[in-house]
C-alpha atoms as a PDB file:
ATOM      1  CA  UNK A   1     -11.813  13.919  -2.982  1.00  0.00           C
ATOM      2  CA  UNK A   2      -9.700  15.665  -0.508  1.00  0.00           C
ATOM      3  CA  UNK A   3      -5.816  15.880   0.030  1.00  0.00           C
ATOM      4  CA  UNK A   4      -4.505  16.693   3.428  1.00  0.00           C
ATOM      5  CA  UNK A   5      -0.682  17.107   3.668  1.00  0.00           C
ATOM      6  CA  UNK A   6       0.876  15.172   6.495  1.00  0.00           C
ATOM      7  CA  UNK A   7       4.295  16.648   6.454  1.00  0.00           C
ATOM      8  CA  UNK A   8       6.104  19.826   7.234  1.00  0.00           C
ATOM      9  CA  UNK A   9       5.361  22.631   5.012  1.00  0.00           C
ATOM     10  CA  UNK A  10       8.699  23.036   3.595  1.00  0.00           C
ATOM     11  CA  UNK A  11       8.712  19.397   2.393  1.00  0.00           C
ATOM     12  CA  UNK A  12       4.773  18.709   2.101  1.00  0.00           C
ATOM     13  CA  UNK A  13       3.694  15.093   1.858  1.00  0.00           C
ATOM     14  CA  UNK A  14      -0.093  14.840   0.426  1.00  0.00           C
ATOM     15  CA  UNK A  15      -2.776  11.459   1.200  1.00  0.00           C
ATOM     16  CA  UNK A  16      -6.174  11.446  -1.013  1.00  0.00           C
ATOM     17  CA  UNK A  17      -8.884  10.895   1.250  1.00  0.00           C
ATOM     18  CA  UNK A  18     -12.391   9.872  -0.354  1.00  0.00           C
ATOM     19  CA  UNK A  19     -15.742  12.225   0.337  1.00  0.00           C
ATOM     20  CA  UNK A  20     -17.738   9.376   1.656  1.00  0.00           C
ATOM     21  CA  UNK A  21     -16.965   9.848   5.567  1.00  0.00           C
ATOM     22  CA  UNK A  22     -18.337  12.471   8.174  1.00  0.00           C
ATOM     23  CA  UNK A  23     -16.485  15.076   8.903  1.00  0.00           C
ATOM     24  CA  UNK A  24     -15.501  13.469  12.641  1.00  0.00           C
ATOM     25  CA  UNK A  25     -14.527  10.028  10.911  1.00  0.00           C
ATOM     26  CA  UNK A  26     -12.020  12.434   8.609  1.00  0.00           C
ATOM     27  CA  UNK A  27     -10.195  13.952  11.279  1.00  0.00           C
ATOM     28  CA  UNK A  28      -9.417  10.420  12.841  1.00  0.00           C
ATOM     29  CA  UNK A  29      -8.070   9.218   9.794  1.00  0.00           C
ATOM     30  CA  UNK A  30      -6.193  12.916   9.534  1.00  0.00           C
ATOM     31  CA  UNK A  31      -4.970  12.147  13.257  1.00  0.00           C
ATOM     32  CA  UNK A  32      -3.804   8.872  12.020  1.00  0.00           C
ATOM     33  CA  UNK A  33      -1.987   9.877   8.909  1.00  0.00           C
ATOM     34  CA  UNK A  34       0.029  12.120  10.753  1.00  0.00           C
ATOM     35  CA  UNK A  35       0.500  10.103  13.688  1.00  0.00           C
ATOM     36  CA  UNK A  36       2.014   6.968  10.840  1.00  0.00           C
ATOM     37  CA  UNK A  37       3.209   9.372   8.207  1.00  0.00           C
ATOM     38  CA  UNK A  38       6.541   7.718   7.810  1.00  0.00           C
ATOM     39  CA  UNK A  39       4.636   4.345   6.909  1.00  0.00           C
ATOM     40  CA  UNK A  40       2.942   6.352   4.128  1.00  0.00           C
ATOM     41  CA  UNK A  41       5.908   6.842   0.987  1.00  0.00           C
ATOM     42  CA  UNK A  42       4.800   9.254  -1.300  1.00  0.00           C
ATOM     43  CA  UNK A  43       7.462   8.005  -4.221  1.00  0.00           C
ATOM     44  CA  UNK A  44       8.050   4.581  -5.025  1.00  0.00           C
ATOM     45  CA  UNK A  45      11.756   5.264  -4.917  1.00  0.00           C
ATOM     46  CA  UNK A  46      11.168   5.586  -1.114  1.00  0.00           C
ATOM     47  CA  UNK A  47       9.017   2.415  -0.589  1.00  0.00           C
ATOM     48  CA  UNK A  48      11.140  -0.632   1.118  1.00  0.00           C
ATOM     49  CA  UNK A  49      10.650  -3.601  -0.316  1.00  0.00           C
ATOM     50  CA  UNK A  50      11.272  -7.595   0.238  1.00  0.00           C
ATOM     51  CA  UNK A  51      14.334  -7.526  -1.893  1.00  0.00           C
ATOM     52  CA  UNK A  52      16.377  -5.062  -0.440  1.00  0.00           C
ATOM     53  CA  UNK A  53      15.708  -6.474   2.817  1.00  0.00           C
ATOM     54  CA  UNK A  54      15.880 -10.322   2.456  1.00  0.00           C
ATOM     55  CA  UNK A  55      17.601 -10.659  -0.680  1.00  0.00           C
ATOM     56  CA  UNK A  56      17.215 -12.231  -4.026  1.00  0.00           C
ATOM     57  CA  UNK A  57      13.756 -14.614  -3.755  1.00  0.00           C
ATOM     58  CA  UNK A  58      13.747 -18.032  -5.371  1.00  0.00           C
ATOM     59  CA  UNK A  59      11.604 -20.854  -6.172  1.00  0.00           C
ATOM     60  CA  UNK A  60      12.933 -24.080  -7.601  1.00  0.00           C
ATOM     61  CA  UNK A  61      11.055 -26.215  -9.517  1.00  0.00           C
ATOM     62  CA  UNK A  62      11.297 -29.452 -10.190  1.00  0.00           C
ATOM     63  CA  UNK A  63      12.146 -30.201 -13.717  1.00  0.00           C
ATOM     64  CA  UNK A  64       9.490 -33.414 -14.509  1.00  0.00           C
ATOM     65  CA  UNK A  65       6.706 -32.099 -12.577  1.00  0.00           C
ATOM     66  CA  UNK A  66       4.064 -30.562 -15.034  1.00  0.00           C
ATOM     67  CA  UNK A  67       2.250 -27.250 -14.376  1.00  0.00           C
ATOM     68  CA  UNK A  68      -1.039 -27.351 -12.752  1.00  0.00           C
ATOM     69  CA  UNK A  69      -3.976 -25.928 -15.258  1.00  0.00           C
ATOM     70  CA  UNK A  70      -7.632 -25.566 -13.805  1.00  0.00           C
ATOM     71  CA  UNK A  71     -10.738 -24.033 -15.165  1.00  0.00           C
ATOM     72  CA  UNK A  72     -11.510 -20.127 -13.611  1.00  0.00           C
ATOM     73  CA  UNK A  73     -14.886 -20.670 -11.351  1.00  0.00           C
ATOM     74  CA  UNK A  74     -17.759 -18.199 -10.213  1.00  0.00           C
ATOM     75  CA  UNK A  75     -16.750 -16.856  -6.905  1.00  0.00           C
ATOM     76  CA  UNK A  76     -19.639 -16.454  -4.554  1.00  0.00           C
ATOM     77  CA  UNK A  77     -21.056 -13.484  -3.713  1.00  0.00           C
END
């Protein structure tokens, strides 16, 4: 494993990359990292999500409908 920051040294920001790419194939994901480092939250304080944006989500249900129930199945591989 490798971290790479992708902020400013005063405030440094750090992504895990994996060792299972070439050294070239690193550097483009480096280059992209920085390029979309705002997109990248390191705190989940910072993250935006769907309720801040949209509001409260809700589903109604309908009161005499009963729950579907079916057996789990074998996905295909």
């Amino acid at each position: 494993m490798k971290q790479v920051n992708i902020e400013i040294e005063e405030e440094p920001k750090y992504a895990t990359l994996g060792d299972y790419w070439d050294d070239a194939t690193v550097e483009k994901v480096i280059e992209l990292l920085w390029e979309y480092r705002d997109l990248f939250p390191t705190k989940i304080t910072k993250l935006k999500g769907i309720r801040g944006e949209l509001g409260m989500m809700k589903i109604t249900l309908k009161p005499d409908v009963k729950p579907v129930k079916q057996q789990p199945y074998k996905a295909k591989v």
